[in-house]
Protein backbone atom coordinates (compact mmCIF):
# COMPACT_ATOMS: atom_id res chain seq x y z
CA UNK A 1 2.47 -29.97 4.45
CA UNK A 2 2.32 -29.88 8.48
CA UNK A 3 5.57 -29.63 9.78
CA UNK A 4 5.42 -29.43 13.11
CA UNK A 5 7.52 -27.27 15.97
CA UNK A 6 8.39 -30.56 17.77
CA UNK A 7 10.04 -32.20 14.12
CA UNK A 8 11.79 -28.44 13.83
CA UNK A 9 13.21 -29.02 17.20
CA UNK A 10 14.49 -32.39 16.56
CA UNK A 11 15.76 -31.11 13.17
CA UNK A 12 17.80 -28.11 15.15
CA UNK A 13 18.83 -30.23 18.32
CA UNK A 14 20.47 -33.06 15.56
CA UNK A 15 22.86 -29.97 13.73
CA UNK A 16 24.01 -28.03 17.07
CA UNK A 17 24.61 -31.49 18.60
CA UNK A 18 25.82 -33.61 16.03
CA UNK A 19 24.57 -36.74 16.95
CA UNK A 20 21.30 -38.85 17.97
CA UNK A 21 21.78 -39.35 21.36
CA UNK A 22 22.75 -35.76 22.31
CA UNK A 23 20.35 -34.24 20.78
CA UNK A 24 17.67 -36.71 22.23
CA UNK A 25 19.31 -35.73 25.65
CA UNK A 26 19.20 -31.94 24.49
CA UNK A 27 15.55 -32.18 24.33
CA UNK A 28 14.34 -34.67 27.02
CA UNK A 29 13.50 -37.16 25.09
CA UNK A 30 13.96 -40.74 24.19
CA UNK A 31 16.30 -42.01 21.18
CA UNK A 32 13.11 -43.63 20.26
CA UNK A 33 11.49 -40.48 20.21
CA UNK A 34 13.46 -37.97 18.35
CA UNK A 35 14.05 -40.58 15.41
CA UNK A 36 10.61 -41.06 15.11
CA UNK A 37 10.04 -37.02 14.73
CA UNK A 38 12.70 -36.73 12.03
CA UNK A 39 10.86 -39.77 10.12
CA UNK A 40 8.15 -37.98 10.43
CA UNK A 41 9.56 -35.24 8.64
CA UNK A 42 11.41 -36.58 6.58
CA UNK A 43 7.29 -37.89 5.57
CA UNK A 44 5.83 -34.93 5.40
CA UNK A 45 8.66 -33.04 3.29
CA UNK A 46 8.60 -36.15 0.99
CA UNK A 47 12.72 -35.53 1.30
CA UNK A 48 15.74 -37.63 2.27
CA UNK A 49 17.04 -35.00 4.93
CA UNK A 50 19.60 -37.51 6.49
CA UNK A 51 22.60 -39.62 5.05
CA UNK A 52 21.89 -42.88 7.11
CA UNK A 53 25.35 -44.49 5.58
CA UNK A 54 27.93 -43.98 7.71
CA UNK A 55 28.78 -44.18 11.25
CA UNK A 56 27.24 -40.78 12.06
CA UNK A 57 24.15 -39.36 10.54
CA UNK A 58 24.86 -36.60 7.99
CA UNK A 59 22.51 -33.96 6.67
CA UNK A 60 21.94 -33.83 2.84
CA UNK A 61 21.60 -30.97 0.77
CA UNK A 62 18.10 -30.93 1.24
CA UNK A 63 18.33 -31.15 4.82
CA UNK A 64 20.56 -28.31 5.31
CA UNK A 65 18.10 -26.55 2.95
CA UNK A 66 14.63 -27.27 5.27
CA UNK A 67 17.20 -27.07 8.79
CA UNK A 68 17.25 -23.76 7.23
CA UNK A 69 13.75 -23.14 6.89
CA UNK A 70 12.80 -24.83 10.16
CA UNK A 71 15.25 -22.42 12.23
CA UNK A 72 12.91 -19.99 10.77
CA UNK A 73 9.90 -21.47 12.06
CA UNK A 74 11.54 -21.85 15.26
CA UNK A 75 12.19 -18.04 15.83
CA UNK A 76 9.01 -17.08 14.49
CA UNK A 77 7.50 -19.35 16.90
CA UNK A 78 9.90 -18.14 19.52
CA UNK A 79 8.64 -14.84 18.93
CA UNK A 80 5.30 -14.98 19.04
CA UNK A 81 6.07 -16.30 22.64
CA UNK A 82 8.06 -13.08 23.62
CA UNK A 83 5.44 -11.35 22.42
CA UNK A 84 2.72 -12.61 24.45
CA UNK A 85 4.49 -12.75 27.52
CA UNK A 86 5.58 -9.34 26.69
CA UNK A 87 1.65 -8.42 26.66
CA UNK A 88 0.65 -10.31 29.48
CA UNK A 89 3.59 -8.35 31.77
CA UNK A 90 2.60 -4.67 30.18
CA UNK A 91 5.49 -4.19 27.28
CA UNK A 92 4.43 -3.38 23.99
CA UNK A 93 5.39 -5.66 21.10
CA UNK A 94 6.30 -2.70 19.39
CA UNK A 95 6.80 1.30 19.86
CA UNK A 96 6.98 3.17 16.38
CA UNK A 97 8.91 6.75 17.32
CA UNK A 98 8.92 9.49 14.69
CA UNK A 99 11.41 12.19 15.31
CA UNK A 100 12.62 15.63 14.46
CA UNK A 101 16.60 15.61 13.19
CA UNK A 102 16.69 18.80 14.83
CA UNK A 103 16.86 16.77 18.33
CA UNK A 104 19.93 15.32 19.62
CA UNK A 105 20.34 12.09 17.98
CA UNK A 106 22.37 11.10 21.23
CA UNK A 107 19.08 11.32 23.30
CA UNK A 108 17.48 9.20 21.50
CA UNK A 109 19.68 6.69 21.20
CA UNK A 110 20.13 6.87 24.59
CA UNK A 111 16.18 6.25 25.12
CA UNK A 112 16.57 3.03 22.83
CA UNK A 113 19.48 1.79 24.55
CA UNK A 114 17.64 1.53 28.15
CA UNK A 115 15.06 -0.74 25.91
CA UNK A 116 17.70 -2.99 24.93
CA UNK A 117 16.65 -5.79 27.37
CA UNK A 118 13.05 -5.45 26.74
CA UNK A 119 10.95 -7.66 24.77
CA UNK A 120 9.97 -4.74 22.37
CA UNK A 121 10.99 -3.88 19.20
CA UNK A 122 11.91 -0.64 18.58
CA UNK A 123 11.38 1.25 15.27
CA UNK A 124 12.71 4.84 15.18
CA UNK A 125 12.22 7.20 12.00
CA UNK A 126 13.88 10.93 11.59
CA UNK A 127 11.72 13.19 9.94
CA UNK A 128 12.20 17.52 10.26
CA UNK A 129 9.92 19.98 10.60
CA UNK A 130 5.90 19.33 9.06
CA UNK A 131 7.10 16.01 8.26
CA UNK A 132 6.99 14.97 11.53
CA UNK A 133 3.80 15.10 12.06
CA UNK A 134 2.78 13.67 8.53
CA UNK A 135 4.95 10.61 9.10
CA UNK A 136 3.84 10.38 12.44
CA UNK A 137 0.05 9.63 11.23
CA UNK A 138 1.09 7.61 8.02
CA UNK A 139 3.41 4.90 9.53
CA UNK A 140 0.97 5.35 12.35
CA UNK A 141 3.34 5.66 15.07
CA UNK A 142 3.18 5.68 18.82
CA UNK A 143 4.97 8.67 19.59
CA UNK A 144 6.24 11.81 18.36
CA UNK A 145 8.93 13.86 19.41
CA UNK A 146 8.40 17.34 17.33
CA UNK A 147 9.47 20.98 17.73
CA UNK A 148 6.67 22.13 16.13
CA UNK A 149 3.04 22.11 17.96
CA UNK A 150 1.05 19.52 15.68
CA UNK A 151 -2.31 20.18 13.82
CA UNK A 152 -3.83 17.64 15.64
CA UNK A 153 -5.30 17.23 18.44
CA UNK A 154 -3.03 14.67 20.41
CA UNK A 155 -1.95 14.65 24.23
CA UNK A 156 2.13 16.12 24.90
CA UNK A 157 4.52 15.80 27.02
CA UNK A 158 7.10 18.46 27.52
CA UNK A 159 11.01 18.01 26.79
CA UNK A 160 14.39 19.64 27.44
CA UNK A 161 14.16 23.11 25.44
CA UNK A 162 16.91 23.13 22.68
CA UNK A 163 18.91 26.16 22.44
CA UNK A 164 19.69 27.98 19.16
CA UNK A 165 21.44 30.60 17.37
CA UNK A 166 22.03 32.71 14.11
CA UNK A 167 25.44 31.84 12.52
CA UNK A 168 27.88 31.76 9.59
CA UNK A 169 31.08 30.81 9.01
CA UNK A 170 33.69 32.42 10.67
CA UNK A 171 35.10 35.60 8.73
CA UNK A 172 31.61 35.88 7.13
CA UNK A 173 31.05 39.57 6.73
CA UNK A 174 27.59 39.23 8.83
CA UNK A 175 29.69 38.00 12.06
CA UNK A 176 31.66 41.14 11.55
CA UNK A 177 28.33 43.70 11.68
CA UNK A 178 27.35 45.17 15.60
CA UNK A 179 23.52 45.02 15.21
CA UNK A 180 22.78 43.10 12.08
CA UNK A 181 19.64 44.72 10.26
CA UNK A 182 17.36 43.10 7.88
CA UNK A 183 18.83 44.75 5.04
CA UNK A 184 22.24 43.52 6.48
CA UNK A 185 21.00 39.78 6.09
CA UNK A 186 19.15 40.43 2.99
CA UNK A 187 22.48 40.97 1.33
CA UNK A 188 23.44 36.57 2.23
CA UNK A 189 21.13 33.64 1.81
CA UNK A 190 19.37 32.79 4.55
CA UNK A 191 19.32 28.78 5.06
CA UNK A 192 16.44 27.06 6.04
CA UNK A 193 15.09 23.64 6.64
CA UNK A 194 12.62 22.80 3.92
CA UNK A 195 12.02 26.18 4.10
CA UNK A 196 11.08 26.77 7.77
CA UNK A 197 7.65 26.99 9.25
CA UNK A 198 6.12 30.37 10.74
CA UNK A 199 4.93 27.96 14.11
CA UNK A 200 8.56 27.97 15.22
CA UNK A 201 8.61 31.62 15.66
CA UNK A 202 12.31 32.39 14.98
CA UNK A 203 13.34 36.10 14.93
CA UNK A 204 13.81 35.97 11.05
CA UNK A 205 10.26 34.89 10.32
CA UNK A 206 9.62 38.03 8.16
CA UNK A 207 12.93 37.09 6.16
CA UNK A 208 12.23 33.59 5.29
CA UNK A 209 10.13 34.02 2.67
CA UNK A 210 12.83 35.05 0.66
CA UNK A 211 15.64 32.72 1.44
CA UNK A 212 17.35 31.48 -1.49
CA UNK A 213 18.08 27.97 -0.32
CA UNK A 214 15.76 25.53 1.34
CA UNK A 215 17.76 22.13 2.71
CA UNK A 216 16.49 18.79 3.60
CA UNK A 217 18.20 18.67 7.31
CA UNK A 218 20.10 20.11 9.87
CA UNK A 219 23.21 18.74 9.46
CA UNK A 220 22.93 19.09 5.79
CA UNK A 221 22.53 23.20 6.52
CA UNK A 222 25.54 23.26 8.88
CA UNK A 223 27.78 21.49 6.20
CA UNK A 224 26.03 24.62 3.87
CA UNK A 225 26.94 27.17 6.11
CA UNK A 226 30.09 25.94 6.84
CA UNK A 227 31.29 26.01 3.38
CA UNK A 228 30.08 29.55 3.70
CA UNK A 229 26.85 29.40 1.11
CA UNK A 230 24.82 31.79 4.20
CA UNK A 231 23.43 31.86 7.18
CA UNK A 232 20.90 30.59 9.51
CA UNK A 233 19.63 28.85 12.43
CA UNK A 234 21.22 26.03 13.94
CA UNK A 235 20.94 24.14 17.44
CA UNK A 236 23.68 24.57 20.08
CA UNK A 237 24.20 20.81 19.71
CA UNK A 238 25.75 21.51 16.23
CA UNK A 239 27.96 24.11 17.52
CA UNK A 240 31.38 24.46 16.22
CA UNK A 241 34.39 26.63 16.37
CA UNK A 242 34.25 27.13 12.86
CA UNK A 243 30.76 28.98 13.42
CA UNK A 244 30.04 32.22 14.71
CA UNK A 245 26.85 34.55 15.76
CA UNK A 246 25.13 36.76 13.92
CA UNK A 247 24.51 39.42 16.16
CA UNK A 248 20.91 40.57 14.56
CA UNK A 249 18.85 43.63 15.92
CA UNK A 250 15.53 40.93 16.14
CA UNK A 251 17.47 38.58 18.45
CA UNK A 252 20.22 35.92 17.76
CA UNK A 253 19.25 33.39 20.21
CA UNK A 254 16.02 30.92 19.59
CA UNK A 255 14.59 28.07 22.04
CA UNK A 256 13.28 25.23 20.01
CA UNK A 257 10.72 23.72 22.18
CA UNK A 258 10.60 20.14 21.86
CA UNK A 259 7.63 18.06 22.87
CA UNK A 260 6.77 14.34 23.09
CA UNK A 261 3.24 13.71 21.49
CA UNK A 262 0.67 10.44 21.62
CA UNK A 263 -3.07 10.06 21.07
CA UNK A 264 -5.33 10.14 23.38
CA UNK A 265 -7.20 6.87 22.58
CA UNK A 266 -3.80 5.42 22.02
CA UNK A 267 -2.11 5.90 25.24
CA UNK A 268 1.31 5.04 26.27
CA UNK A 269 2.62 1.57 27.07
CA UNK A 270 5.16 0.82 29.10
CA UNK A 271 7.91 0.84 26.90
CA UNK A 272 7.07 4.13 25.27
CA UNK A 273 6.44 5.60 28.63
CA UNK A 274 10.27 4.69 29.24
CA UNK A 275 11.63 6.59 25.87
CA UNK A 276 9.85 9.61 27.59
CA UNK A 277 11.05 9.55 30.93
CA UNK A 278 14.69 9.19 29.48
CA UNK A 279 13.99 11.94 26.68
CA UNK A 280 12.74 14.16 30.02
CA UNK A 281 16.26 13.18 31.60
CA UNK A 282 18.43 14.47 28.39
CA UNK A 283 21.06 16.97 28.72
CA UNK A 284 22.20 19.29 26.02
């Protein structure tokens, strides 16, 4: 079968217009014309797609069917267009971001909203902490916006530093101690992320080896600590008055350090250079 774009057309112009002659005019073209390319497909589908009978043509069932199917055609078609006039002017068909949970969410939704009138599609994937990085190379992405410095060797981009701190509920008896000592937090569970990672450097390193609960995300270990399960690390962004410091002798403040990554012999496009420079421009 060889349907064609222009029988598609005709096939489309006919159901938003309703009748013959409209839809002729809708597509600069002869009466002649456009019945002629809905013969024709009418030929090549080996289907009556048209009720002839009455005063106006109708579509049969098996026209609405292949109307469906040719709409189809007609935005794949319409697509493949955007996408080579997207790389003829520079933008990228596609940018694939993989990022940790641990940044704002907000940021980068702000990053994809300033694409939203770009030709590009946008696919965006939260991963935390070594995942990153392993997602990253297996859904072989364009970018990477991590807190931890990769294994790789791949070309960065520095971001806003996220701010963190050691907390527990409020009332917990930790939030209650002067100078919190190790021995002081190994009386709690310590919460971590999938069990932490000795790159990020936090001031309970030497702790988290025994921490009795390991948690797929952030949000997941602020909910924990909330319900007051233990303690841990969480961004400033997940702040709440519910929470309150641990003031430990090691240090109860943390900078994450976020960075945006990319390989070398895959360099930035346009529209991933714009997710950086708006991920530079986030506030926290």
């Amino acid at each position: 079968m060889n349907v064609t774009l222009e029988q598609a057309r005709a096939l489309d112009a006919l159901a938003r217009h309703g009748t013959l002659a409209a839809a002729a005019a809708s597509l600069h073209k002869q009466h002649s014309a456009l019945v002629y390319s809905l013969k024709q497909l009418e030929i090549q589908t080996d289907l009556e797609l048209l009720d002839r009978s009455g005063y106006r043509v109708r579509f049969t069932i098996a026209g609405e069917r292949v109307l469906g199917e040719c709409r189809k055609l007609l935005a794949a078609a319409e697509n493949l267009s955007r996408t080579c006039r997207a790389i003829k002017t520079g933008w990228e068909p596609r940018v694939r971001l993989v990022f940790d949970g641990v940044f704002p969410v907000s940021a980068i939704l702000d990053a994809i909203r300033a694409m939203a009138a770009l030709p590009t599609r946008v696919e965006v994937f939260a991963e935390f902490l070594d995942g990153v990085e392993r997602a990253f190379h297996e859904r072989e992405a364009d970018l990477m916006i991590s807190v931890l410095p990769p294994k790789a060797a791949l070309e960065r981009v520095p971001l806003p530093r996220l701010g963190a701190h050691l907390v527990a509920r409020k009332g917990h008896p930790l939030t209650k101690k002067r100078r919190a000592t190790d021995a002081d937090l190994r009386a709690y569970p310590l919460l971590t992320v999938r069990g932490s990672d000795p790159r990020l450097m936090l001031p309970t390193a030497r702790l988290e080896l025994q921490a009795a609960m390991h948690l797929n995300d952030f949000h997941t270990k602020r909910e924990a600590i909330l319900a007051g399960i233990g303690y841990g690390w969480l961004p400033e962004v997940l702040d709440s008055p519910r929470l309150e410091r641990v003031r430990y002798v090691g240090g109860s403040a943390h900078e994450f350090a976020p960075h945006a990554y990319f390989r070398a012999d895959h360099p930035l496009g346009r529209a991933a250079k714009l997710v950086v420079d708006s991920l530079r421009q986030a506030s926290f």
